[in-house]
N, C-alpha and C. Protein backbone atom coordinates (compact mmCIF):
# COMPACT_ATOMS: atom_id res chain seq x y z
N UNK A 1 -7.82 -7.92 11.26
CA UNK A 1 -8.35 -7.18 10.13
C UNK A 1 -7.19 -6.53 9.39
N UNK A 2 -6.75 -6.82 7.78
CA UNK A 2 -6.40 -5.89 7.13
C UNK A 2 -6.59 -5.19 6.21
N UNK A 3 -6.99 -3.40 6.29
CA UNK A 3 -7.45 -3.18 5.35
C UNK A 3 -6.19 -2.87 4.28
N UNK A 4 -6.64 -2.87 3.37
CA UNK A 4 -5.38 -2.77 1.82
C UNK A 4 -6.23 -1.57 1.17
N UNK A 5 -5.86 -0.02 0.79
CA UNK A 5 -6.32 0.76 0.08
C UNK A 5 -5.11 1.12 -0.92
N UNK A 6 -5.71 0.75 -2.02
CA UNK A 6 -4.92 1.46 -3.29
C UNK A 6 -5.52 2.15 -4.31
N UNK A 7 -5.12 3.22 -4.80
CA UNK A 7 -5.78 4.70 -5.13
C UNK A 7 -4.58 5.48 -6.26
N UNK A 8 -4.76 6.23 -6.42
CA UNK A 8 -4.21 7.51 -6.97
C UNK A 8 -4.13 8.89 -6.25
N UNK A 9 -5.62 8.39 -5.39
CA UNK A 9 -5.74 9.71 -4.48
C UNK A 9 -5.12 9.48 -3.28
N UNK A 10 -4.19 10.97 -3.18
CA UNK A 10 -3.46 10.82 -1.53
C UNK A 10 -5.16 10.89 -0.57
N UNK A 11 -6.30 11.72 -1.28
CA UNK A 11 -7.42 12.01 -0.02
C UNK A 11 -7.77 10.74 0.12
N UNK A 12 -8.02 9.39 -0.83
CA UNK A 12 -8.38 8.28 -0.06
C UNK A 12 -7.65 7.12 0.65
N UNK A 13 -6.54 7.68 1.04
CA UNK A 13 -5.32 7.20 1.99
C UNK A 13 -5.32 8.29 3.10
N UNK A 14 -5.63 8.99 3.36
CA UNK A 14 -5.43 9.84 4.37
C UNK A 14 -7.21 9.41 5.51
N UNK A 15 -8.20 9.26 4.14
CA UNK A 15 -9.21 8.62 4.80
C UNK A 15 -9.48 7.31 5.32
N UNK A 16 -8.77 6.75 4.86
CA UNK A 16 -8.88 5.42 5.37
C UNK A 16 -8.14 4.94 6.64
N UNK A 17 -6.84 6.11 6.28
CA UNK A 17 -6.03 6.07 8.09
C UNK A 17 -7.25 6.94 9.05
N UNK A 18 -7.75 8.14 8.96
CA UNK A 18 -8.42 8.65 9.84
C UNK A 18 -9.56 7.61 10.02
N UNK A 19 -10.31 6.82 9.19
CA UNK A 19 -11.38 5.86 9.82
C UNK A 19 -10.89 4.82 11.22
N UNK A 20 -9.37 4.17 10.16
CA UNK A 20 -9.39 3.42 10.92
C UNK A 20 -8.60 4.08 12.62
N UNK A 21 -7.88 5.25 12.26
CA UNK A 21 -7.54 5.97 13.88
C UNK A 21 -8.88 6.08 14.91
N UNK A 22 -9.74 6.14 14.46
CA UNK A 22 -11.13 6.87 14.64
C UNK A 22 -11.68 5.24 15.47
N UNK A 23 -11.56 4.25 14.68
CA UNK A 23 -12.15 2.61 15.40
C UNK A 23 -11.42 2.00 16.60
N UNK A 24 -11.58 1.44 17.51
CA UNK A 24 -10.96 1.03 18.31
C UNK A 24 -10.02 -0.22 17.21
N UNK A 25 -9.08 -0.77 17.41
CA UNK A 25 -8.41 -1.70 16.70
C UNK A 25 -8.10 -3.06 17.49
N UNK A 26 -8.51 -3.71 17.04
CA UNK A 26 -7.88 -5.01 17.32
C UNK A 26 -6.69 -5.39 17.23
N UNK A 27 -5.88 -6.45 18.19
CA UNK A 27 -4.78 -6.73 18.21
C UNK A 27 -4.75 -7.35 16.74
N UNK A 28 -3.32 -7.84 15.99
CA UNK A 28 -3.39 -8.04 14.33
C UNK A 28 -4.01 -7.14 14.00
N UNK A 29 -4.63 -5.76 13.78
CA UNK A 29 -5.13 -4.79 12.42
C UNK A 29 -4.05 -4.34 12.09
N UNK A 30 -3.93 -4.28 10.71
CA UNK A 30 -3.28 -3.30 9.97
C UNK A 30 -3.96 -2.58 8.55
N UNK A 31 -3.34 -1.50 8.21
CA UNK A 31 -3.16 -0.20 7.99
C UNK A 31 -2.37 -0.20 6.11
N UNK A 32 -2.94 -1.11 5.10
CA UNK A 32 -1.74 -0.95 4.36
C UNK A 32 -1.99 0.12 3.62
N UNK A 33 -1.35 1.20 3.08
CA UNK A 33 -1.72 1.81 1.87
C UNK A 33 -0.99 1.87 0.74
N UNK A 34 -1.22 1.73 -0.82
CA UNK A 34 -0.60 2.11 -1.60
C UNK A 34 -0.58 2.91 -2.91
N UNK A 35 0.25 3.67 -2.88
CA UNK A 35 -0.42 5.06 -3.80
C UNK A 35 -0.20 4.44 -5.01
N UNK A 36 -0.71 4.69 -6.17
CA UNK A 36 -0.62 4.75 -7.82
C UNK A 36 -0.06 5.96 -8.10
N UNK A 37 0.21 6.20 -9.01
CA UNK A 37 0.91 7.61 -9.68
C UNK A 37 0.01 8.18 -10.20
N UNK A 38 0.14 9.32 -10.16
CA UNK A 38 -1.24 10.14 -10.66
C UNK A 38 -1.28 11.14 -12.07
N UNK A 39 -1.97 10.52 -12.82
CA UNK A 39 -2.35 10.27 -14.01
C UNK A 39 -0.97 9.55 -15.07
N UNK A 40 -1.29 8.38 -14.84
CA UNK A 40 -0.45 7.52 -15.51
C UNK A 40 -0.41 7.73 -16.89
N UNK A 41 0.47 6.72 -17.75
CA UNK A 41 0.05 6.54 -18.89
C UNK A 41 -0.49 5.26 -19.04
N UNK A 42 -0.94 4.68 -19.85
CA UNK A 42 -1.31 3.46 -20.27
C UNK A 42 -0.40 2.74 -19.56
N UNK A 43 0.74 2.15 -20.18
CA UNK A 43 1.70 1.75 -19.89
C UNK A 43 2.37 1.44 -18.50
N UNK A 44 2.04 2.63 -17.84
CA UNK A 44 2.31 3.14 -16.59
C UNK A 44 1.76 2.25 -16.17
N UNK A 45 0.08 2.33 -16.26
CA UNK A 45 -1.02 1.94 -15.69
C UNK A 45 -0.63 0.08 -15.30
N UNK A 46 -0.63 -0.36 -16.40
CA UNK A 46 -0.42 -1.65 -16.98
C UNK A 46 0.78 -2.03 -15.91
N UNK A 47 2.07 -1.61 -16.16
CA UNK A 47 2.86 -1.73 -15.25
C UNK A 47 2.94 -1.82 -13.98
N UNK A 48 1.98 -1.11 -13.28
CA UNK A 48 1.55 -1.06 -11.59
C UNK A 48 0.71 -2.04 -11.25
N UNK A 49 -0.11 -2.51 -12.44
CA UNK A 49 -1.32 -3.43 -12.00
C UNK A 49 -0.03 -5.20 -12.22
N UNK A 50 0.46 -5.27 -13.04
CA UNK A 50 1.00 -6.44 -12.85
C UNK A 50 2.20 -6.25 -11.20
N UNK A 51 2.61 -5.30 -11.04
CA UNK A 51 3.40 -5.58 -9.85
C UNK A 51 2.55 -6.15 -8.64
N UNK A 52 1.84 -5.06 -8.89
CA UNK A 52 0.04 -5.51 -7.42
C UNK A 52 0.10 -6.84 -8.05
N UNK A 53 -0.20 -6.97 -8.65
CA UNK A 53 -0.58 -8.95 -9.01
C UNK A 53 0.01 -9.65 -8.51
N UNK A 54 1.52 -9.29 -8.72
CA UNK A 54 2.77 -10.34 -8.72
C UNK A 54 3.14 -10.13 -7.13
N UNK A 55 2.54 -9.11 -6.48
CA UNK A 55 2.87 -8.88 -4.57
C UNK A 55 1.71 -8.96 -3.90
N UNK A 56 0.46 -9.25 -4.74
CA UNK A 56 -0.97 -9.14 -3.52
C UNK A 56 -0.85 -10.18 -2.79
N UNK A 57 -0.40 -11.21 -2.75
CA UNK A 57 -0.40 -12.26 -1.82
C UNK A 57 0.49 -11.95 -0.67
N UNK A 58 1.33 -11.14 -0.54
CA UNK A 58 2.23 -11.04 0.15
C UNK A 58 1.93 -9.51 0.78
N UNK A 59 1.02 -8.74 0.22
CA UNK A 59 0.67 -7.27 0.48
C UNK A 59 -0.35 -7.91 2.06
N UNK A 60 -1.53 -8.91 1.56
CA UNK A 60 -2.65 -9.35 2.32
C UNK A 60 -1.98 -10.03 3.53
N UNK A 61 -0.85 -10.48 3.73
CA UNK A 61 -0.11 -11.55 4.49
C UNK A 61 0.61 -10.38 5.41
N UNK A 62 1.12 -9.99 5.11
CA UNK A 62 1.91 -8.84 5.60
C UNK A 62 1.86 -8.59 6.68
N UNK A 63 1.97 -8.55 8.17
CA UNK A 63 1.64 -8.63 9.27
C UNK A 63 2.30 -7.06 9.97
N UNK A 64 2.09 -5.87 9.28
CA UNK A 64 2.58 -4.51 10.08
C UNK A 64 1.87 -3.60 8.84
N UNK A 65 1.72 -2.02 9.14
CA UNK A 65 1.23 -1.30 8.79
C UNK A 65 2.51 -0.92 7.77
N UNK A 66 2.00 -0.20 6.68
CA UNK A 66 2.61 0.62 5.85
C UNK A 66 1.87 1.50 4.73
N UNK A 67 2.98 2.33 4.00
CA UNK A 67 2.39 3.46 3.66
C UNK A 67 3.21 3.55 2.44
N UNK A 68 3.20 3.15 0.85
CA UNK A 68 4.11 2.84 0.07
C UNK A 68 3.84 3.52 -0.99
N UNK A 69 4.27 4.99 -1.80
CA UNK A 69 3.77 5.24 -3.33
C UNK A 69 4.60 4.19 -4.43
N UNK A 70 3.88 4.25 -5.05
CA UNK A 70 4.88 4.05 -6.99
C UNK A 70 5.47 5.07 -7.23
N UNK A 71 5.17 6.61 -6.94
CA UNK A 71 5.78 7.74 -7.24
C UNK A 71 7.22 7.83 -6.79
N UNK A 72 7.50 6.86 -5.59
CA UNK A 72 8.58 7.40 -5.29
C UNK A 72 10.18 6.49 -6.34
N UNK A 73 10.99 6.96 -5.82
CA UNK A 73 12.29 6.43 -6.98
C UNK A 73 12.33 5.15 -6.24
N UNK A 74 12.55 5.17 -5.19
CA UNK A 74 13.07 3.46 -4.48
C UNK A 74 11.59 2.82 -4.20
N UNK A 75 10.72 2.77 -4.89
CA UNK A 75 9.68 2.15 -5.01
C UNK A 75 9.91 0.49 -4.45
N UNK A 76 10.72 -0.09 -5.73
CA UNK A 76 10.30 -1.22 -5.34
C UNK A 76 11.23 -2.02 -4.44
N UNK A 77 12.47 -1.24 -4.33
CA UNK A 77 13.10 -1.53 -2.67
C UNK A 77 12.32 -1.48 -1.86
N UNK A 78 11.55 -0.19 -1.09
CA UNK A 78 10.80 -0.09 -0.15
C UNK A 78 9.68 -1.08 0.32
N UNK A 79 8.88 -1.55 -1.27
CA UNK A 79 8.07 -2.65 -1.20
C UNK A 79 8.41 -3.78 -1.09
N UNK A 80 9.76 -4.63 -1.42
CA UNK A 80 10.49 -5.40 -1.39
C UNK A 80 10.83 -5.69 0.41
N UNK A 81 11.48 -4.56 1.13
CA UNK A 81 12.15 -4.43 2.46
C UNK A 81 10.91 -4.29 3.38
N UNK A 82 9.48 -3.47 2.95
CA UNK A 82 8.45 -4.13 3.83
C UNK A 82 7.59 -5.36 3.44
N UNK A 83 7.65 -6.03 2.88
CA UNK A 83 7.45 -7.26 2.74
C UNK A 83 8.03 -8.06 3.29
N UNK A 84 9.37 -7.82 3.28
CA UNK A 84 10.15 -8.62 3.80
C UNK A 84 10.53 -8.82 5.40
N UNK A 85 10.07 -8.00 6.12
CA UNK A 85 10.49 -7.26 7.28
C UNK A 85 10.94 -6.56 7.64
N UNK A 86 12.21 -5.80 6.54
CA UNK A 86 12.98 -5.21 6.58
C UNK A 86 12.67 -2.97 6.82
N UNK A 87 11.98 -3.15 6.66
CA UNK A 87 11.12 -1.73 6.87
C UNK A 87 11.32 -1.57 8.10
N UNK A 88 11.09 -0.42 8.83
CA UNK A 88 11.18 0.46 10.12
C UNK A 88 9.69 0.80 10.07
């Protein structure tokens, strides 16, 4: 099972880890989350949805848990290095 939550809200990333802490887990579950920036601009907006586009295949494939904003500066290193394996 992987669930994929992407939001704006940190509360529906924090809920979706407590559900799934809360379920017993199966060997393979993972845990992905990824924040949006909160209250974008247009532009902004537009910009985040083509990256998700251009990485959902590889977000769903992904075989380990993670926890990734857009807010942060090394954004798309971080998303890049857990995709890749390269994440801790």
């Amino acid at each position: 099972m992987h669930v994929i939550c992407v939001g704006d809200s940190t509360v529906e990333h924090l809920a979706i880890k407590e559900v799934l802490w809360c379920c017993p887990q199966e060997a393979g579950s993972f845990c992905k989350t990824i924040k949006l920036m909160s209250d974008p601009s247009v532009q902004n907006l537009t910009e985040e949805l083509q990256v998700l586009t251009s990485w959902l295949q590889q977000i769903v494939v992904c075989a380990r848990d993670f926890d990734i904003s857009f807010e942060s500066e090394d954004f798309m290193e971080n998303m890049a290095a857990t995709l890749n394996g390269d994440a801790d």
